[in-house]
C-alpha atoms as a PDB file:
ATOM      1  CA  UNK A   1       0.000   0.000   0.000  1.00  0.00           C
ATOM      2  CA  UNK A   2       1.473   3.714  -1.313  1.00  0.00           C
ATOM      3  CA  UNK A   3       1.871   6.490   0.881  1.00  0.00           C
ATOM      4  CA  UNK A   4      -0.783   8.347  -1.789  1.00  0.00           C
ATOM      5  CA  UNK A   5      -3.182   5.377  -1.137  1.00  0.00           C
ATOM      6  CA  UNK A   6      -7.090   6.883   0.469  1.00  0.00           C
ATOM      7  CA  UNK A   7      -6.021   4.512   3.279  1.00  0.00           C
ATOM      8  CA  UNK A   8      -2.919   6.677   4.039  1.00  0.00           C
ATOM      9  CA  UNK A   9      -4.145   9.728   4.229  1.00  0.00           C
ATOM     10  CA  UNK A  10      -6.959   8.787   5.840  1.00  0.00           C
ATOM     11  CA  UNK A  11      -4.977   7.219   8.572  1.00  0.00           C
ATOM     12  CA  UNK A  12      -2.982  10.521   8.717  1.00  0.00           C
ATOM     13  CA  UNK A  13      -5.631  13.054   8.707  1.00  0.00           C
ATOM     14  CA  UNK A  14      -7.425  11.158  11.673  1.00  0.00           C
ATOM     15  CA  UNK A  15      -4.676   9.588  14.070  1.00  0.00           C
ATOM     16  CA  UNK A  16      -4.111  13.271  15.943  1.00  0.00           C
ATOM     17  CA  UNK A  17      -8.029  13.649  16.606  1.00  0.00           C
ATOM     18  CA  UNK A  18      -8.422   9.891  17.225  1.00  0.00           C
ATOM     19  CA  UNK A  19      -5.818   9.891  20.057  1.00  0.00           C
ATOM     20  CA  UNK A  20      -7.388  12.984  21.463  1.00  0.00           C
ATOM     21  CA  UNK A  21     -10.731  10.798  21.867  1.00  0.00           C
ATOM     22  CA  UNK A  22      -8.972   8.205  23.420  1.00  0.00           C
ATOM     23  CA  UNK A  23      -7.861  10.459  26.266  1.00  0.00           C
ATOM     24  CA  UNK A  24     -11.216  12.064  26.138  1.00  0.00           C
ATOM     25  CA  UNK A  25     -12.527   8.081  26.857  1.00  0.00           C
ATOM     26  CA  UNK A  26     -10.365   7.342  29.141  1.00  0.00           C
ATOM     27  CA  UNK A  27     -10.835  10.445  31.273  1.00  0.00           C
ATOM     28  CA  UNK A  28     -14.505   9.577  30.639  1.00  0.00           C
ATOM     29  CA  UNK A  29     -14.255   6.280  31.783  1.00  0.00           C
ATOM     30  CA  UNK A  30     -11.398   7.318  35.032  1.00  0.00           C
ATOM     31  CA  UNK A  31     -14.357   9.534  36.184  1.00  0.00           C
ATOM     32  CA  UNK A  32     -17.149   6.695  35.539  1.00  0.00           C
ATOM     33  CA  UNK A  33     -15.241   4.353  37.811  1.00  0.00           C
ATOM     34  CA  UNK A  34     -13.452   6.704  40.655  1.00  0.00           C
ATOM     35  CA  UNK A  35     -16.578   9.407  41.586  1.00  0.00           C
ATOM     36  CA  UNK A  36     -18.771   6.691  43.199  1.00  0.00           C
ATOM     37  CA  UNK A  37     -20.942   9.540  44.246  1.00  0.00           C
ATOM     38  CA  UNK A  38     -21.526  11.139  40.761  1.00  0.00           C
ATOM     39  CA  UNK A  39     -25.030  12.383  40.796  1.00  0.00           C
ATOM     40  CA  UNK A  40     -27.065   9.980  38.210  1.00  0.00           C
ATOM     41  CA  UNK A  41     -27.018  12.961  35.531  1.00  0.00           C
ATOM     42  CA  UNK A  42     -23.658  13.140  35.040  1.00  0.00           C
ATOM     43  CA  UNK A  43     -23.106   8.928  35.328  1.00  0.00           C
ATOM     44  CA  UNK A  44     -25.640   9.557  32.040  1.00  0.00           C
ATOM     45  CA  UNK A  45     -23.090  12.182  30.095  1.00  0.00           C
ATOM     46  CA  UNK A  46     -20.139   9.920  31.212  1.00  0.00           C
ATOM     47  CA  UNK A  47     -22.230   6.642  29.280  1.00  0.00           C
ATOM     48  CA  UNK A  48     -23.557   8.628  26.859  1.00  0.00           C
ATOM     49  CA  UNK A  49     -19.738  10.011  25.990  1.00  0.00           C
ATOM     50  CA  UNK A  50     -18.387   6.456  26.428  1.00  0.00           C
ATOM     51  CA  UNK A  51     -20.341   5.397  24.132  1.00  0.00           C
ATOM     52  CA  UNK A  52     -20.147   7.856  21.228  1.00  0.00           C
ATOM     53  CA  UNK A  53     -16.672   7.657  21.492  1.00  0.00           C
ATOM     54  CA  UNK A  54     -16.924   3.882  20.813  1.00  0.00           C
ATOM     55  CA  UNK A  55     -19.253   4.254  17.997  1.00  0.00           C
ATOM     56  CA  UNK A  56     -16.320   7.083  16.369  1.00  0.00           C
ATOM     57  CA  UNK A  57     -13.673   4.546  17.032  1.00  0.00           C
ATOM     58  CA  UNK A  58     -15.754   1.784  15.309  1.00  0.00           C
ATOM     59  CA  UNK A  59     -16.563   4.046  12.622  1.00  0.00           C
ATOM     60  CA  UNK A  60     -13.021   4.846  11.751  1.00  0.00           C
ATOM     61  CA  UNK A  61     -12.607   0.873  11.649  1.00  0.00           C
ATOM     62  CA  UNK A  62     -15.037   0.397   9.414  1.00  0.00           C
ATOM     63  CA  UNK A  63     -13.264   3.335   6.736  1.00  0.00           C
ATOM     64  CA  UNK A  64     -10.341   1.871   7.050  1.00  0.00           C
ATOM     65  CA  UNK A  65     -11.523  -1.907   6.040  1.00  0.00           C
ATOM     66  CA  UNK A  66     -13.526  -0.289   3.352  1.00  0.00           C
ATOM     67  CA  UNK A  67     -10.292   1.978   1.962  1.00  0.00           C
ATOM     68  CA  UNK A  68      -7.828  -1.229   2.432  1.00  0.00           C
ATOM     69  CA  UNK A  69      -9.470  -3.055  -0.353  1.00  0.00           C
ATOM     70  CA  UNK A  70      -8.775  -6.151   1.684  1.00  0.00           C
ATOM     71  CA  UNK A  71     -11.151  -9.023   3.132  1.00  0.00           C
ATOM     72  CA  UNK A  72     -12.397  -8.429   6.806  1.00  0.00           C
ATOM     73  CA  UNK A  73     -10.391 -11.681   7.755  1.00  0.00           C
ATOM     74  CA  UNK A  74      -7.236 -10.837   6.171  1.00  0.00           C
ATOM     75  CA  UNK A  75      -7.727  -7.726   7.469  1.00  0.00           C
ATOM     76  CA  UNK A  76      -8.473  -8.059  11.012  1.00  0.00           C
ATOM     77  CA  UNK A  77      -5.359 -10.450  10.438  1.00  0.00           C
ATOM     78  CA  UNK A  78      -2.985  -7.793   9.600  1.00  0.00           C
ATOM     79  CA  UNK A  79      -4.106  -5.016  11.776  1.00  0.00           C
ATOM     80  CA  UNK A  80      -4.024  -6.522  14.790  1.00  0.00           C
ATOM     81  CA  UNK A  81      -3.734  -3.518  17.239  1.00  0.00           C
ATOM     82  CA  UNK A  82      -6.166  -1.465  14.984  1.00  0.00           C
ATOM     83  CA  UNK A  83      -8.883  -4.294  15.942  1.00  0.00           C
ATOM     84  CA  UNK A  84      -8.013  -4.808  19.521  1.00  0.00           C
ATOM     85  CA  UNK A  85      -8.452  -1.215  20.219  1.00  0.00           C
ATOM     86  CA  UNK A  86     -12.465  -1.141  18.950  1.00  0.00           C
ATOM     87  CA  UNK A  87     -13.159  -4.759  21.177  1.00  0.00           C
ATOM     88  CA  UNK A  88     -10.903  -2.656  23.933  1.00  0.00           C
ATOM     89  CA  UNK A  89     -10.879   1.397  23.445  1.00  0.00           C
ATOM     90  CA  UNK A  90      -9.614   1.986  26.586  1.00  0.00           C
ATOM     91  CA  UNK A  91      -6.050   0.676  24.623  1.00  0.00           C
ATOM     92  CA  UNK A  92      -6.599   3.315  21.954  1.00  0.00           C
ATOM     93  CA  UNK A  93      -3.853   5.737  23.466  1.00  0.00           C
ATOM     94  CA  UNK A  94      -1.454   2.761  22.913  1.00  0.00           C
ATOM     95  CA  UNK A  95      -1.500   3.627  19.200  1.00  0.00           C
ATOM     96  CA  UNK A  96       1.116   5.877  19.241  1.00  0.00           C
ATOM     97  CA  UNK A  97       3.412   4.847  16.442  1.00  0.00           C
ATOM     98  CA  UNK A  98       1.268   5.668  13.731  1.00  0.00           C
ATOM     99  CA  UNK A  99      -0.151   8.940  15.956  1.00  0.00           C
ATOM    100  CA  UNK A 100       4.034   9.330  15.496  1.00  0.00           C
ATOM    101  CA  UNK A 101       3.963   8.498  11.739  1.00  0.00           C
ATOM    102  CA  UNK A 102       0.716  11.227  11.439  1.00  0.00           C
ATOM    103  CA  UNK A 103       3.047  13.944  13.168  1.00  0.00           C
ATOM    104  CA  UNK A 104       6.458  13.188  11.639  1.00  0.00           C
ATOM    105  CA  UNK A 105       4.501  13.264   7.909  1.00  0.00           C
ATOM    106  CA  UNK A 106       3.367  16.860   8.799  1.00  0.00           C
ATOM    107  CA  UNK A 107       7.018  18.160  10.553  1.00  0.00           C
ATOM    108  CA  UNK A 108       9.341  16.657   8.464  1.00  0.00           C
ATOM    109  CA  UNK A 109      12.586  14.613   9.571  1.00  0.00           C
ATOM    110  CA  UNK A 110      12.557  12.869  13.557  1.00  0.00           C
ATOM    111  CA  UNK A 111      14.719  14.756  16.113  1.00  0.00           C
ATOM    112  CA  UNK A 112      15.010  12.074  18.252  1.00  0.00           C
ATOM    113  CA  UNK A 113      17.337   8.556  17.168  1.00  0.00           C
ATOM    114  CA  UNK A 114      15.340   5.435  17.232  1.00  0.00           C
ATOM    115  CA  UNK A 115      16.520   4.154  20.377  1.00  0.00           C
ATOM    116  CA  UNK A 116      15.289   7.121  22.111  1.00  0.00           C
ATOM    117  CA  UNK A 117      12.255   6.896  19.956  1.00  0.00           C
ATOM    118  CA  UNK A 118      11.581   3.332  21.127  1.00  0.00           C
ATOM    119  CA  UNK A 119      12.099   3.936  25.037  1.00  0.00           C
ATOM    120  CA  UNK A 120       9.805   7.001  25.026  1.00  0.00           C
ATOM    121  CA  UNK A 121       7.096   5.263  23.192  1.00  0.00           C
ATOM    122  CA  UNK A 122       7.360   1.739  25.254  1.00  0.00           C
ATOM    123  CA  UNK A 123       7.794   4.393  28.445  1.00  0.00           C
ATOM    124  CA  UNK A 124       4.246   6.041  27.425  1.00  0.00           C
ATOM    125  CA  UNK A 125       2.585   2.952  26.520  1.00  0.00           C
ATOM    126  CA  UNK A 126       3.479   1.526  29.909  1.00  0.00           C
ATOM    127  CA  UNK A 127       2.138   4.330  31.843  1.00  0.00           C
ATOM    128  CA  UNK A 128      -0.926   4.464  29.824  1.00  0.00           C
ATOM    129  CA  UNK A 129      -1.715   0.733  29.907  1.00  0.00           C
ATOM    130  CA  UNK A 130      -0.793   0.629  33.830  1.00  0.00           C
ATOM    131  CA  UNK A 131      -3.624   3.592  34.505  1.00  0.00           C
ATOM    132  CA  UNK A 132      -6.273   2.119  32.194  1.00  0.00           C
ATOM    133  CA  UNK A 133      -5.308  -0.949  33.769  1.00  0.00           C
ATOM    134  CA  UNK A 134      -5.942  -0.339  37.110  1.00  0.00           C
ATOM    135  CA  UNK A 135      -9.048   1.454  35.887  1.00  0.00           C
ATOM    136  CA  UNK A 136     -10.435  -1.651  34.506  1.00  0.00           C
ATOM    137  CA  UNK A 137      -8.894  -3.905  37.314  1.00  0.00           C
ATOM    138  CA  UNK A 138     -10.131  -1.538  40.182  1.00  0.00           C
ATOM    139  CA  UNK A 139     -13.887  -1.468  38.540  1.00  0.00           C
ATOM    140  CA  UNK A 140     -13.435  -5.573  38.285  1.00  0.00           C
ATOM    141  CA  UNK A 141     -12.348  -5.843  42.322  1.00  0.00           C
ATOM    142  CA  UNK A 142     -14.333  -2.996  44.058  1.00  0.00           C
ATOM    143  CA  UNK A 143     -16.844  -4.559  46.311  1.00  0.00           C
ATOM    144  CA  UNK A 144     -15.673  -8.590  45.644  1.00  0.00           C
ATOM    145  CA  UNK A 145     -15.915 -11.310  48.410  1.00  0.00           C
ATOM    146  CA  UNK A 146     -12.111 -11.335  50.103  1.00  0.00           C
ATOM    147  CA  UNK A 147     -10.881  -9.029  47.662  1.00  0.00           C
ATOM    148  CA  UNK A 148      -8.026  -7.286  48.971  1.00  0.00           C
ATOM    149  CA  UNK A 149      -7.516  -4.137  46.514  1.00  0.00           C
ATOM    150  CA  UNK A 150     -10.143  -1.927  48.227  1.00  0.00           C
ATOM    151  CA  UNK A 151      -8.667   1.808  47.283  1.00  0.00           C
ATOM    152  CA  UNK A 152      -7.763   2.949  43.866  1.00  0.00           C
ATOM    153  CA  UNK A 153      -4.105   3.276  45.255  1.00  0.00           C
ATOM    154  CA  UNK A 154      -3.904  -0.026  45.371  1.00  0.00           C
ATOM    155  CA  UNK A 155      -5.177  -0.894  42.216  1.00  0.00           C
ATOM    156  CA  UNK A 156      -2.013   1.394  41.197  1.00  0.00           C
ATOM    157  CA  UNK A 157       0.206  -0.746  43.022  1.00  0.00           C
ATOM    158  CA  UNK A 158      -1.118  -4.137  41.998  1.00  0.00           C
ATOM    159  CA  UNK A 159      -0.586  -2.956  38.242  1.00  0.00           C
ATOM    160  CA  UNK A 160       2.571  -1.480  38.396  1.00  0.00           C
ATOM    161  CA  UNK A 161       3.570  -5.068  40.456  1.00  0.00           C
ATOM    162  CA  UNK A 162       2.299  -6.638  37.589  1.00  0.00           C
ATOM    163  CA  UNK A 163       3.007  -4.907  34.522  1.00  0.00           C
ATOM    164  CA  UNK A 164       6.731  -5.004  36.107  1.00  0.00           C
ATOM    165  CA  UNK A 165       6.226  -9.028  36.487  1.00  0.00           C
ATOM    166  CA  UNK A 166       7.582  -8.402  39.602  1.00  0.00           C
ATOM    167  CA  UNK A 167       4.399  -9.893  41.334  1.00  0.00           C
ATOM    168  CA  UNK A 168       4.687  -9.060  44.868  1.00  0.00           C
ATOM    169  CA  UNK A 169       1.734 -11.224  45.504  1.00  0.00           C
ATOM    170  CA  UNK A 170       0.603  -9.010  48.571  1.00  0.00           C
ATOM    171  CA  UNK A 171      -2.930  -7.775  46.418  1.00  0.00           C
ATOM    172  CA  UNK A 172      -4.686 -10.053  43.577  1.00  0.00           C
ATOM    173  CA  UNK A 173      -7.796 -10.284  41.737  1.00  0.00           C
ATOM    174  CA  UNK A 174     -10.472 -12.218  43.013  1.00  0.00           C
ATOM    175  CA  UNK A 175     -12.608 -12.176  39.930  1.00  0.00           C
ATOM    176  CA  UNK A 176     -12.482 -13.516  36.928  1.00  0.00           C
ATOM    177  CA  UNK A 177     -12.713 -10.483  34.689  1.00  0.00           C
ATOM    178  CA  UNK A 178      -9.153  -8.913  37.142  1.00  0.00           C
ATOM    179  CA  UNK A 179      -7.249 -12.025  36.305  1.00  0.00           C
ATOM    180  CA  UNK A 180      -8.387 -11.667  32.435  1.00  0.00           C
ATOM    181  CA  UNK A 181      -6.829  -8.267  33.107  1.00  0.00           C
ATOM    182  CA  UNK A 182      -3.936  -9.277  35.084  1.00  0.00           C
ATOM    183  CA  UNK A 183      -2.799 -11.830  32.374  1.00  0.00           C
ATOM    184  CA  UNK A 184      -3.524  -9.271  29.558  1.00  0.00           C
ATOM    185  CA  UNK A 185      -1.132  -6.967  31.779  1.00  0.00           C
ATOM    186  CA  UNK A 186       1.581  -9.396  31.620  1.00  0.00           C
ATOM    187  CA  UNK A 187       1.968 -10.327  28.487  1.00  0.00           C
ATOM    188  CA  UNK A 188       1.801  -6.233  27.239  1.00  0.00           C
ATOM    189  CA  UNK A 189       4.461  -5.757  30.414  1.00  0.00           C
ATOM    190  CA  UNK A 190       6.429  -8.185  28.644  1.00  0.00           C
ATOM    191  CA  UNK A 191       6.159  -6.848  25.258  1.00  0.00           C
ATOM    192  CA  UNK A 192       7.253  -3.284  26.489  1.00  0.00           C
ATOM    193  CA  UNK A 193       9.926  -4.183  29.120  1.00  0.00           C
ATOM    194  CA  UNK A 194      11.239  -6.475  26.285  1.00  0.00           C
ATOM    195  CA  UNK A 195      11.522  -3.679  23.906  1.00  0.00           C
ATOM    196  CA  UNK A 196      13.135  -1.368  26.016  1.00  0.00           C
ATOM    197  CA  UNK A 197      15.563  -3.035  27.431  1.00  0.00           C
ATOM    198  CA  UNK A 198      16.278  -4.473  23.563  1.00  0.00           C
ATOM    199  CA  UNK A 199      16.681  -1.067  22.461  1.00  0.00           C
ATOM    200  CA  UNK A 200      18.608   0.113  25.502  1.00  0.00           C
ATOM    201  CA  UNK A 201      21.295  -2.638  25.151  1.00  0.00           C
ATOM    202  CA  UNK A 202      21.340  -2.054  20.650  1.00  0.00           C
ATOM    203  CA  UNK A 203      22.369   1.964  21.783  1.00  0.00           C
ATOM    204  CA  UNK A 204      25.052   0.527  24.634  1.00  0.00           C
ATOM    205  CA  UNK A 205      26.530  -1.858  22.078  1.00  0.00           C
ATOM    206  CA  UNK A 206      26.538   1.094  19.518  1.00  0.00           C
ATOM    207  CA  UNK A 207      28.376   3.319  21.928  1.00  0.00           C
ATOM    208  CA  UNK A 208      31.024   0.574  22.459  1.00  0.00           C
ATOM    209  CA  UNK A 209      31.521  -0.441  18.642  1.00  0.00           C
ATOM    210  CA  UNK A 210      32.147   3.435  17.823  1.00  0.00           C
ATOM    211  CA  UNK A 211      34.831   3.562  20.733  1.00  0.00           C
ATOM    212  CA  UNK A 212      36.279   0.481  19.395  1.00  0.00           C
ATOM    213  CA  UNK A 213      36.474   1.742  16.302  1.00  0.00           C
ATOM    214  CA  UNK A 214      37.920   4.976  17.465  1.00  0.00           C
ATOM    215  CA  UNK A 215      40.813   3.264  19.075  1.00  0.00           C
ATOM    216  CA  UNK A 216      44.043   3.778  17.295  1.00  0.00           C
ATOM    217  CA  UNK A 217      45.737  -0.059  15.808  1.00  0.00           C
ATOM    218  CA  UNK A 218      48.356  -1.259  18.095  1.00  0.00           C
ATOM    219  CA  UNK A 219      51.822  -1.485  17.199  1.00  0.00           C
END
């Protein structure tokens, strides 16, 4: 697929507004789950918002199946992400490489190297999937028989535990929609701790080749 192709631009031209409605949701949804005593009114906005959101997220989907020109299997196939994020939209914000794409098509040439680019990006996406997970998590536990994550504080603890695969162990889901969550936590942890530390140690064994290579020949 071109970079002229109507799925291109369109991806382009919708990425920087898109992420913007993901924070939008998942301020929406933060609120929905942390103000217990939201008056009933606003608990209406906050669905009402959740789920117009949604329906712009699936709608965007749908455009971009339609301007692919390829079958819904094959697609869903090959844009994995794009379809977890419409089953999942609180994981929309994770989409940041091709929000990055959107911004580097309109300002030209990256200022940052792509190690740097690859530790800020798996450094964002783990923040971001540690809050919506302990969002989702927290929403899960609140209220369970012998739960033990009763404040919001230590949702944040039991994800950042997990997402670390450290696994303290000291505060786990009870339910079975936190442990869907916990081992959906893991494996993205994984994925991100795995990429920056795979980037970290490609930029220390540049370092060391230039030095090496800087070094005048003996004798």
């Amino acid at each position: 697929m071109d970079d002229d192709s109507l799925y291109t631009r369109w991806e382009q031209r919708t990425e920087i507004p898109l992420f913007f409605a993901s924070l939008l949701f998942l301020a929406t949804y933060a609120a929905r789950v942390l103000a217990v005593s939201m008056p009933p009114g606003w608990r209406g906005v906050c669905w009402f918002t959740l789920l117009a959101l949604w329906l712009l997220f699936a709608t965007d989907y749908m455009v971009c199946w339609i301007l692919s020109g390829l079958r819904f299997p094959r697609f869903v196939r090959t844009h994995f992400l794009h379809t977890v994020v419409v089953v999942l939209p609180l994981l929309r914000p994770l989409r940041i490489v091709p929000l990055y794409d959107a911004i580097q098509h309109r300002q030209g040439a990256p200022r940052l190297s792509l190690h740097a680019r690859v530790i800020a990006y798996a450094s964002l996406s783990t923040l971001l999937l540690g809050f919506a997970g302990a969002l989702a998590v927290f929403q899960q536990e609140r209220g369970a028989p012998g739960t033990t994550m009763r404040t919001f504080g230590d949702a944040v603890w039991w994800a950042a535990a997990t997402i670390s695969t450290v696994g303290y162990g000291d505060i786990t889901p009870v339910t079975a929609g936190g442990r869907a969550i916990a081992m959906g936590m893991m494996a993205g942890g994984l994925a991100l701790l795995g990429a920056v530390t795979g980037s970290f140690s490609s930029w220390l064994l540049q370092i060391f080749s230039r030095e090496g290579d800087k070094r005048p020949p003996e004798g």
